[in-house]
Structures are given as C-alpha cells and as structure tokens.
PDB file of N, CA and C in Angstrom:
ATOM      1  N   UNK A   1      22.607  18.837   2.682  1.00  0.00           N
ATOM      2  CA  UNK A   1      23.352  19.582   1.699  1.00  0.00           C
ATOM      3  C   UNK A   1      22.570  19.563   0.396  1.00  0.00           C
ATOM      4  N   UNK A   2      22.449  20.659  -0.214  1.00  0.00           N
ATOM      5  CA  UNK A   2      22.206  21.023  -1.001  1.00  0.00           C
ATOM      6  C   UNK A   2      22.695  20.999  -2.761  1.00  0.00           C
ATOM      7  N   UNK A   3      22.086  20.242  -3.986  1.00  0.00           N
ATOM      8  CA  UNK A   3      23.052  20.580  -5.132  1.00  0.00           C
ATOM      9  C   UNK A   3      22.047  21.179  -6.008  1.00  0.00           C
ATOM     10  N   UNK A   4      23.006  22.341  -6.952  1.00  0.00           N
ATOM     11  CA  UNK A   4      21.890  22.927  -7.889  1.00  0.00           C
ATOM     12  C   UNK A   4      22.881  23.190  -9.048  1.00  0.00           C
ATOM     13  N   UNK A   5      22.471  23.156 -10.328  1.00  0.00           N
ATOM     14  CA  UNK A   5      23.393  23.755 -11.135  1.00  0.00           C
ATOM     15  C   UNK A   5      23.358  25.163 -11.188  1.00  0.00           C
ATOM     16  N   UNK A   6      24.472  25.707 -12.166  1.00  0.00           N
ATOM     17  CA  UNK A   6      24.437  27.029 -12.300  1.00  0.00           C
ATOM     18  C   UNK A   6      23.470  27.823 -12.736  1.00  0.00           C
ATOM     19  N   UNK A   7      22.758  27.218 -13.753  1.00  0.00           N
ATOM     20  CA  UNK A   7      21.746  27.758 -14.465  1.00  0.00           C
ATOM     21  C   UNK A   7      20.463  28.006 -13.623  1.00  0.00           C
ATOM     22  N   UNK A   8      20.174  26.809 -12.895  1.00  0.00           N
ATOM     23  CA  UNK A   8      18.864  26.965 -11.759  1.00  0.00           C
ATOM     24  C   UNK A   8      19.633  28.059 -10.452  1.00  0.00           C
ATOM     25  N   UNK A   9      20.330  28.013 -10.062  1.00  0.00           N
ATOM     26  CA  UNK A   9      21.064  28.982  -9.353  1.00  0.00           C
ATOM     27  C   UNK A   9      20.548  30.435 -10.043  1.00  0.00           C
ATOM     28  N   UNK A  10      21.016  30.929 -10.689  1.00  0.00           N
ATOM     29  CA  UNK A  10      20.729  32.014 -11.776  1.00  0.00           C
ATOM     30  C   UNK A  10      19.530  32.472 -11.906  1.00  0.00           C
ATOM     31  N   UNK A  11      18.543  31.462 -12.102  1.00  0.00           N
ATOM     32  CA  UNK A  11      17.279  31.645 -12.469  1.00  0.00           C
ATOM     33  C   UNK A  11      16.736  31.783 -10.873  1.00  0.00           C
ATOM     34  N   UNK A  12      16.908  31.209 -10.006  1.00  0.00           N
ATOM     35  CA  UNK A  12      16.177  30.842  -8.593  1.00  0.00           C
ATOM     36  C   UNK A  12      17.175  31.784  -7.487  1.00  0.00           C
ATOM     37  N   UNK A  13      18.210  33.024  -7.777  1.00  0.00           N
ATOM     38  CA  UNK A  13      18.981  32.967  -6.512  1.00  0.00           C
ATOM     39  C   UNK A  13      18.336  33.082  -5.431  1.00  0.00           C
ATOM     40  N   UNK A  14      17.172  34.525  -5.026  1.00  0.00           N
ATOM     41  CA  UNK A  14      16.920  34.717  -3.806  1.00  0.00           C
ATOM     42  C   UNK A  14      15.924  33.456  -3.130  1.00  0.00           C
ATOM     43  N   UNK A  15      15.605  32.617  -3.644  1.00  0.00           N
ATOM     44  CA  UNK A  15      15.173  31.550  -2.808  1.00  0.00           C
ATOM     45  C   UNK A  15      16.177  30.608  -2.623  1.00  0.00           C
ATOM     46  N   UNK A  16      17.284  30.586  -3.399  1.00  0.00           N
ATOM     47  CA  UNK A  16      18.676  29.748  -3.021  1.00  0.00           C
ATOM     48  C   UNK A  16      19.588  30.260  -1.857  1.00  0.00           C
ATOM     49  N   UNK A  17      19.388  31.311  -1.660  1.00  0.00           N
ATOM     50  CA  UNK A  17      20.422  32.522  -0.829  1.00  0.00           C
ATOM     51  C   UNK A  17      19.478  32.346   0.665  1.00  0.00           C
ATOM     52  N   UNK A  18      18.289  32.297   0.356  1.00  0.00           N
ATOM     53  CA  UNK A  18      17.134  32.350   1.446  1.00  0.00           C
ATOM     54  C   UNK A  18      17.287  30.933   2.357  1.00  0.00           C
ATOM     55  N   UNK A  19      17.008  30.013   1.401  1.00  0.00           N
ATOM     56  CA  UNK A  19      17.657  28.538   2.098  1.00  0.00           C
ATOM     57  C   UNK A  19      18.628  28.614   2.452  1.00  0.00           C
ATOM     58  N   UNK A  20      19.412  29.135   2.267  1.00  0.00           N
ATOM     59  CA  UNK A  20      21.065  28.490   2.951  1.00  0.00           C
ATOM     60  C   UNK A  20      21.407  29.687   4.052  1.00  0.00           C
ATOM     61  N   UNK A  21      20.681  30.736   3.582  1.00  0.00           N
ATOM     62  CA  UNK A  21      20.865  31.431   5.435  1.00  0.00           C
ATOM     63  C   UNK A  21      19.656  31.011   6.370  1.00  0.00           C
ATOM     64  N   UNK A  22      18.247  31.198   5.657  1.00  0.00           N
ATOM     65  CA  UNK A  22      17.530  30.987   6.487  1.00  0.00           C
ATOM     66  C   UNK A  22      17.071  29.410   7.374  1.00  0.00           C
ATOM     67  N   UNK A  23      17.982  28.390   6.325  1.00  0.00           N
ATOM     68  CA  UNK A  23      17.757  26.864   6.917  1.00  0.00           C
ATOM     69  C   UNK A  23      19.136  25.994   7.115  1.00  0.00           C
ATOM     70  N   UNK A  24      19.807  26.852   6.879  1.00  0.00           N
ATOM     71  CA  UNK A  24      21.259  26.861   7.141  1.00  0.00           C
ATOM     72  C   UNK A  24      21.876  25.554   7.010  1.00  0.00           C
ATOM     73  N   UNK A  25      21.406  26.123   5.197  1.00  0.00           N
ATOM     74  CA  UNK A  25      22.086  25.106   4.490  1.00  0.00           C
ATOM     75  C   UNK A  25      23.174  24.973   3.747  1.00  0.00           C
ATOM     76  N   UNK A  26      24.082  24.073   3.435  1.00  0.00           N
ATOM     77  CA  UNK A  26      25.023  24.161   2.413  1.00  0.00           C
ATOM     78  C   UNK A  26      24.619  23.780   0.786  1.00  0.00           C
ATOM     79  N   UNK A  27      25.088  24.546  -0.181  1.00  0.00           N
ATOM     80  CA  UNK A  27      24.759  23.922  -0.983  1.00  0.00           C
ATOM     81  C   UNK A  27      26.121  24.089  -2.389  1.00  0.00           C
ATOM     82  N   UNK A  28      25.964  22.972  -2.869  1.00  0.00           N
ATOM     83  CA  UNK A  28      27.047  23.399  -4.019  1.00  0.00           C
ATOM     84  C   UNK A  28      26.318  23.272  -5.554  1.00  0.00           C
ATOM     85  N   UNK A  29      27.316  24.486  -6.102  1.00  0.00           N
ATOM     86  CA  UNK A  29      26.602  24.841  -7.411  1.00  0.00           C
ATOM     87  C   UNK A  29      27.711  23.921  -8.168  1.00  0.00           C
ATOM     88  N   UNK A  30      26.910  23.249  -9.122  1.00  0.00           N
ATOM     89  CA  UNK A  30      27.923  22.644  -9.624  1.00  0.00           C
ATOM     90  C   UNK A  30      28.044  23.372 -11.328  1.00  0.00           C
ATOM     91  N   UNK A  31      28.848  23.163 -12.023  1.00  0.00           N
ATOM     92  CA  UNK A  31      29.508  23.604 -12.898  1.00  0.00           C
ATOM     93  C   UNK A  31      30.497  22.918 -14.063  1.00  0.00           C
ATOM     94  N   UNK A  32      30.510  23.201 -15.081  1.00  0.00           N
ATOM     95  CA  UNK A  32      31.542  22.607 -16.464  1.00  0.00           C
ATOM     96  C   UNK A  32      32.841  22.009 -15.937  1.00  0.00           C
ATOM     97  N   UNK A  33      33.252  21.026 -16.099  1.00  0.00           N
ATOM     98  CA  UNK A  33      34.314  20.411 -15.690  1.00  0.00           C
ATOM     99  C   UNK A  33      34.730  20.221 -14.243  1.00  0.00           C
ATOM    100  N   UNK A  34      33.557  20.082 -13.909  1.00  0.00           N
ATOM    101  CA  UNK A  34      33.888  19.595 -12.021  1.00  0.00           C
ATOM    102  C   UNK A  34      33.886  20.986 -11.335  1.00  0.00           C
ATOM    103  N   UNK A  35      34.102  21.834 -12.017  1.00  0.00           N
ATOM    104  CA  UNK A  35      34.900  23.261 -11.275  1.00  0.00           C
ATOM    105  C   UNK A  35      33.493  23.995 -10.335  1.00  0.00           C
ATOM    106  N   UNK A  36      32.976  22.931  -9.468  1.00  0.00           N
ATOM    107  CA  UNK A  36      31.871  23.162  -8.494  1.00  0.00           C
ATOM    108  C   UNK A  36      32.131  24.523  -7.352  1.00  0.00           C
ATOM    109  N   UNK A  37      31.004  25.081  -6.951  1.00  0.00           N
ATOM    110  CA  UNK A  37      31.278  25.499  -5.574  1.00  0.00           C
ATOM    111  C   UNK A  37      30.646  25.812  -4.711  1.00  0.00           C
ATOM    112  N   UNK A  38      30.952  26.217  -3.612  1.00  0.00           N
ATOM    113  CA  UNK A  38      30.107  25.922  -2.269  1.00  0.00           C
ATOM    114  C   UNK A  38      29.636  27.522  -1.667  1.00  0.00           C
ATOM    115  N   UNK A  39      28.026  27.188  -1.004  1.00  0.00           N
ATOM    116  CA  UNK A  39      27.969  28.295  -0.896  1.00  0.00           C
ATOM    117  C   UNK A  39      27.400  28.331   0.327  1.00  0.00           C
ATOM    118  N   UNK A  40      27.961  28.919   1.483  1.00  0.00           N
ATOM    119  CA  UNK A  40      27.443  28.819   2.618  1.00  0.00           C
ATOM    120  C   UNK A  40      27.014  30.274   2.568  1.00  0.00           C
ATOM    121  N   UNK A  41      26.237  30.092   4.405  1.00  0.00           N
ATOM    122  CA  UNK A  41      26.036  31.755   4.639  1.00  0.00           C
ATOM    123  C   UNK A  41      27.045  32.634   5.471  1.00  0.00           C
ATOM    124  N   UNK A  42      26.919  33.729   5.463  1.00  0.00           N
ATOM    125  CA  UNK A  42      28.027  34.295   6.506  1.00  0.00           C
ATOM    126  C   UNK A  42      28.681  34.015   8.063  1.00  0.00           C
ATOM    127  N   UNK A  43      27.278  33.404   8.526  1.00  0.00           N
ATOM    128  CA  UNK A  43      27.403  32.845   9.713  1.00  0.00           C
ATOM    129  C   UNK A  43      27.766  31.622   9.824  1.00  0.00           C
ATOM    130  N   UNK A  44      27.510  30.907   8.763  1.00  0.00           N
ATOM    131  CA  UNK A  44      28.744  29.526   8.766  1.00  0.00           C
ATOM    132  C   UNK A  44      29.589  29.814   8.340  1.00  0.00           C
ATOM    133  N   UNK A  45      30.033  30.941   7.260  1.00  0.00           N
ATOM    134  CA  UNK A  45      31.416  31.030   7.395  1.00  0.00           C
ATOM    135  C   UNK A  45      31.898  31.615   8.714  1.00  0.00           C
ATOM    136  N   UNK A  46      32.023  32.494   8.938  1.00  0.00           N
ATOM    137  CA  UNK A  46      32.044  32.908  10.167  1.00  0.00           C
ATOM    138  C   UNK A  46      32.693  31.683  11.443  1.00  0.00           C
ATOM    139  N   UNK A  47      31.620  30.915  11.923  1.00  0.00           N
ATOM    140  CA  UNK A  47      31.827  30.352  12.726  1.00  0.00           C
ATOM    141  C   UNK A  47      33.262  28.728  12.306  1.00  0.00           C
ATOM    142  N   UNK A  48      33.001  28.612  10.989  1.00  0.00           N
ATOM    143  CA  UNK A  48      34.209  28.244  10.548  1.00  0.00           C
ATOM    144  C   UNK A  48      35.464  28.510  10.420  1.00  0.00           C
ATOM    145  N   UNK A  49      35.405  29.746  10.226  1.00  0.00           N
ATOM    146  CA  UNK A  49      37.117  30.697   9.980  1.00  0.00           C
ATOM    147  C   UNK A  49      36.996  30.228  11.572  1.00  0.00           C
ATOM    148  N   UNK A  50      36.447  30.741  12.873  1.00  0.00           N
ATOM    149  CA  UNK A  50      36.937  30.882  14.297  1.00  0.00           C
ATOM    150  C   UNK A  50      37.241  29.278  14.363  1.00  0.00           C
ATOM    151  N   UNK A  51      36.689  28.349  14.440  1.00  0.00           N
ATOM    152  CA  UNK A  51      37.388  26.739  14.049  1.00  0.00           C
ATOM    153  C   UNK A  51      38.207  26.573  13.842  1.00  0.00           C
ATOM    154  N   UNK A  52      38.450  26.829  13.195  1.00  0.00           N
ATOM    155  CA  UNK A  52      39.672  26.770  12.167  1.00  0.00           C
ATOM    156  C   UNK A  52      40.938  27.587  12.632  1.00  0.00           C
ATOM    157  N   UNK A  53      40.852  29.091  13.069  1.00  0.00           N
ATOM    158  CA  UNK A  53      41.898  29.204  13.966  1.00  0.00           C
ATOM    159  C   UNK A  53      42.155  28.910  15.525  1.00  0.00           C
ATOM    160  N   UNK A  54      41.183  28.250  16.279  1.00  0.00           N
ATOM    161  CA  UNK A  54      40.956  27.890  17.267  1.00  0.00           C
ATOM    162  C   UNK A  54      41.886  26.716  17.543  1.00  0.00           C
ATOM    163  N   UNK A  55      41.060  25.810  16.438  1.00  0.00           N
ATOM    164  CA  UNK A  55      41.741  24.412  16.435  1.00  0.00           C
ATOM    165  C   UNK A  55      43.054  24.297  15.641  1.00  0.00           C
ATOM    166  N   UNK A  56      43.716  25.319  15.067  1.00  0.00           N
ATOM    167  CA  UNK A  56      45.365  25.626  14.207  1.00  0.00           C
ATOM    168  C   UNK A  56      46.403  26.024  15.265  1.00  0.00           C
ATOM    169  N   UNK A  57      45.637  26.499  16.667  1.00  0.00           N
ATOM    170  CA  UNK A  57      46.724  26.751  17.861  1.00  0.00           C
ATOM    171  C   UNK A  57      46.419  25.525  18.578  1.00  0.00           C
ATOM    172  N   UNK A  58      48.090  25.549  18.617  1.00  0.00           N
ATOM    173  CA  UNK A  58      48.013  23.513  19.755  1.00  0.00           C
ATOM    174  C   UNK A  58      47.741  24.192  20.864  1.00  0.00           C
ATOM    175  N   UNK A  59      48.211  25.142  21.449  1.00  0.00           N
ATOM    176  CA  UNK A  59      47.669  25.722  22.993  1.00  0.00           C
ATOM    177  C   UNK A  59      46.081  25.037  22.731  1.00  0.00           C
ATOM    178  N   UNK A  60      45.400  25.856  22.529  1.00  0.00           N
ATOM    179  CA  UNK A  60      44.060  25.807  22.719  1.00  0.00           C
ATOM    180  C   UNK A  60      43.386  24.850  22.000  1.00  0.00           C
ATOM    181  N   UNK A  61      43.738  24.086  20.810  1.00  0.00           N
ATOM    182  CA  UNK A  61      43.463  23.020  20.956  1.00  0.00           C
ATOM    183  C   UNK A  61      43.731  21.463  22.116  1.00  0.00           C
ATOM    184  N   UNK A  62      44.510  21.571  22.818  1.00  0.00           N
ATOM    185  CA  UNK A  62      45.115  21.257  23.734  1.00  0.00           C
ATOM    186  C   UNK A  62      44.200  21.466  25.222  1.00  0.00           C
ATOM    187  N   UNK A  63      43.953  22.831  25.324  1.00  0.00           N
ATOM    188  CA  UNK A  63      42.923  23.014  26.311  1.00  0.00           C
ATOM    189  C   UNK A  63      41.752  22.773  26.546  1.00  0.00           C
ATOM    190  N   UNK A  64      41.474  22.720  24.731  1.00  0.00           N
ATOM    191  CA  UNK A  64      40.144  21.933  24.208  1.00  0.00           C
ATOM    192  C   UNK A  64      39.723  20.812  24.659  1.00  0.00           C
ATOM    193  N   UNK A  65      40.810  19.710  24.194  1.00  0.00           N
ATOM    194  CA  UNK A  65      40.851  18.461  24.637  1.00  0.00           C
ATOM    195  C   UNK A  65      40.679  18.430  25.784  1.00  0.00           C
ATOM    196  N   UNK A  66      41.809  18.886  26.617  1.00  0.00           N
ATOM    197  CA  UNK A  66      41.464  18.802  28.415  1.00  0.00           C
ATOM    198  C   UNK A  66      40.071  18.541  29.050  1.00  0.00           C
ATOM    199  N   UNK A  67      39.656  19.594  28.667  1.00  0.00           N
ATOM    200  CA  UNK A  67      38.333  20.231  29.038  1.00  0.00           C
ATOM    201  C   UNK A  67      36.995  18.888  28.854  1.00  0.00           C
ATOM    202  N   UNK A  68      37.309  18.806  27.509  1.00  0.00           N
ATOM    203  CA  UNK A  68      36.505  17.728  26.835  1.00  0.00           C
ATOM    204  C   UNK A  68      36.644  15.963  27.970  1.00  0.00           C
ATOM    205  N   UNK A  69      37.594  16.077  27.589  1.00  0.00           N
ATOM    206  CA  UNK A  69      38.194  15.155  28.803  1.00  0.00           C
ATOM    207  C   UNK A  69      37.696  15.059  29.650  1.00  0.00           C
ATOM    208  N   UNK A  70      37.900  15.944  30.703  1.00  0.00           N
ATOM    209  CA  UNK A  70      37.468  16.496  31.722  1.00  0.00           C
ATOM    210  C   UNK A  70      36.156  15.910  32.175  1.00  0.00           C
ATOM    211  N   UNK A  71      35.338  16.461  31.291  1.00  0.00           N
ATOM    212  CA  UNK A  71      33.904  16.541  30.730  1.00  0.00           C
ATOM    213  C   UNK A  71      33.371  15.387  30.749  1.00  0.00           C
ATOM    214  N   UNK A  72      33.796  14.282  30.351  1.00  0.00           N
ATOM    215  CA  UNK A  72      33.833  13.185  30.175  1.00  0.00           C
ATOM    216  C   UNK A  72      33.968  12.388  31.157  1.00  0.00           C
ATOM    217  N   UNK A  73      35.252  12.916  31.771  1.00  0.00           N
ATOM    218  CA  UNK A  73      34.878  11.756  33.299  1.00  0.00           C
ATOM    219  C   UNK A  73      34.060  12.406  34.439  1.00  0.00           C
ATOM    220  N   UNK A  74      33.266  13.396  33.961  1.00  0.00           N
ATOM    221  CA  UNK A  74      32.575  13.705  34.781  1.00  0.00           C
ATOM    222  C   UNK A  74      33.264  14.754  36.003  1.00  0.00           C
ATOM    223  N   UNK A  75      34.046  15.404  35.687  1.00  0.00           N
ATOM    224  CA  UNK A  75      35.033  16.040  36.630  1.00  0.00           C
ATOM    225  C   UNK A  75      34.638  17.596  36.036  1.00  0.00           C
ATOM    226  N   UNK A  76      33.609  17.921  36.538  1.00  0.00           N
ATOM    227  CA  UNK A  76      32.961  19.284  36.322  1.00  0.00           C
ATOM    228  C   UNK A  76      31.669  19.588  37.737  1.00  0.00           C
ATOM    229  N   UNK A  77      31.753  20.958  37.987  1.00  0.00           N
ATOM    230  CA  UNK A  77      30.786  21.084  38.668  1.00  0.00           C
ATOM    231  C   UNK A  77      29.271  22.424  38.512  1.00  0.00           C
ATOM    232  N   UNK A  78      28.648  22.360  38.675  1.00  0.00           N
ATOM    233  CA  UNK A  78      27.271  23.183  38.209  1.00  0.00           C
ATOM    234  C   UNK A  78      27.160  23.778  39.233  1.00  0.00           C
ATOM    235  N   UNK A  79      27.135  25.316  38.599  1.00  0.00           N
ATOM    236  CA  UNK A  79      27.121  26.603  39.813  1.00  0.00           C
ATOM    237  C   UNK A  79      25.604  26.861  39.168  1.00  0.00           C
ATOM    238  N   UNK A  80      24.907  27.347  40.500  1.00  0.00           N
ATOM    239  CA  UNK A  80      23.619  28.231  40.123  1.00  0.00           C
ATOM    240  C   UNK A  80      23.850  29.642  39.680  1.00  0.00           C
ATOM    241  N   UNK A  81      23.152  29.917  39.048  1.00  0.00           N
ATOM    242  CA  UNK A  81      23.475  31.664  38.125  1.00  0.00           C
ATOM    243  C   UNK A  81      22.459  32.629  38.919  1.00  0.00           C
ATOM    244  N   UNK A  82      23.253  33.840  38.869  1.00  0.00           N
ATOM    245  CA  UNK A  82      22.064  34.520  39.393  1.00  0.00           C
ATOM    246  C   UNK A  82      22.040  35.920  38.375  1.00  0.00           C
ATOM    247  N   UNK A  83      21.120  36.587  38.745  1.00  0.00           N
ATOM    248  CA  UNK A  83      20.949  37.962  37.845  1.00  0.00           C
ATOM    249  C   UNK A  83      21.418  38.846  38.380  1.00  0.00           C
ATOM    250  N   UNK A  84      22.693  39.779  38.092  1.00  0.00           N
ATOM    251  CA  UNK A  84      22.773  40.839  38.631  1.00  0.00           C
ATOM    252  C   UNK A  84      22.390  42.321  38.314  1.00  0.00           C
ATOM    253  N   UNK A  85      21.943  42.545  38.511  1.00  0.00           N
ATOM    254  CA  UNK A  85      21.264  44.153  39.042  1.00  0.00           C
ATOM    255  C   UNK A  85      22.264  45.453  38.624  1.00  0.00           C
ATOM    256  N   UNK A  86      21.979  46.095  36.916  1.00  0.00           N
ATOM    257  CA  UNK A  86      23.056  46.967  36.917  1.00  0.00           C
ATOM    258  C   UNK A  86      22.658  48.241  37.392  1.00  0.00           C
ATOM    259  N   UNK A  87      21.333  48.426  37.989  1.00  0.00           N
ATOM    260  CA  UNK A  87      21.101  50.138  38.900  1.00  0.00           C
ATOM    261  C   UNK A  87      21.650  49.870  40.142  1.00  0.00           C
ATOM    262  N   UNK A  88      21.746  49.114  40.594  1.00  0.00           N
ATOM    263  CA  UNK A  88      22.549  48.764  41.746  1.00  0.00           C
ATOM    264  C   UNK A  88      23.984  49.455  42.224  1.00  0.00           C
TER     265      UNK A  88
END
C-alpha cells in the first residue's frame, strides 16, 4: 500500500494512476485533518463491489463455505478438459 499526500498526488498523477492500475496498488492520499482517501483502480473496485455482494447473501455465502469445506477435506474430484470444436 501506497501513501502520498495531496500535493505530490497533484504534481505526479499519471504516474500515481499508472501504479495503482498497472501494479495494482492501493494507495491513500492523505489530507488536512485526517480526511484521507483511497484510491484504487477500477478493477479492484470492481472485484470488490462483487465481494461484497456475494458475501452480503447468506445463501451463497453459505455455499461458499460448503464448498471451501469441502475442499478441505479433500472431497473434490478432477475431470480432464477437453476442447470443443465450434465448426463442428
């Protein structure tokens, strides 16, 4: 994680904007009276919002667990994949 103030923020964005999508980083700008903030990239937000409602339904958090579980005692099995052929 990343900290920068506002002012170097300002002066530096597109290499600040560049790091945090391209090395996918977090970083927080900090600011006058604590009043900091965070700046991810779209794709961590992104994959956060789906988290976040994923894990807010007990169903599927629930199935989550199972699974995980599951997983854990080893109660899973490995299919071979094959390629299918869409001119076919």
């Amino acid at each position: 994680m990343l900290a920068v103030n506002y002012t170097n923020l300002r002066d530096n964005m597109k290499m600040y904007m560049d790091k945090v999508t391209d090395d996918y980083e977090t970083m927080i700008v900090t600011r006058k009276d604590n009043k900091n903030v965070v700046m991810i990239s779209e794709e961590a937000y992104n994959n956060l919002m789906e988290n976040v409602y994923v894990m807010g339904n007990k169903a599927n958090y629930d199935w989550l667990m199972k699974g995980k579980e599951q997983l854990e005692k080893g109660q899973f099995a490995i299919h071979e994949l094959f390629e299918v052929n869409d001119d076919e």
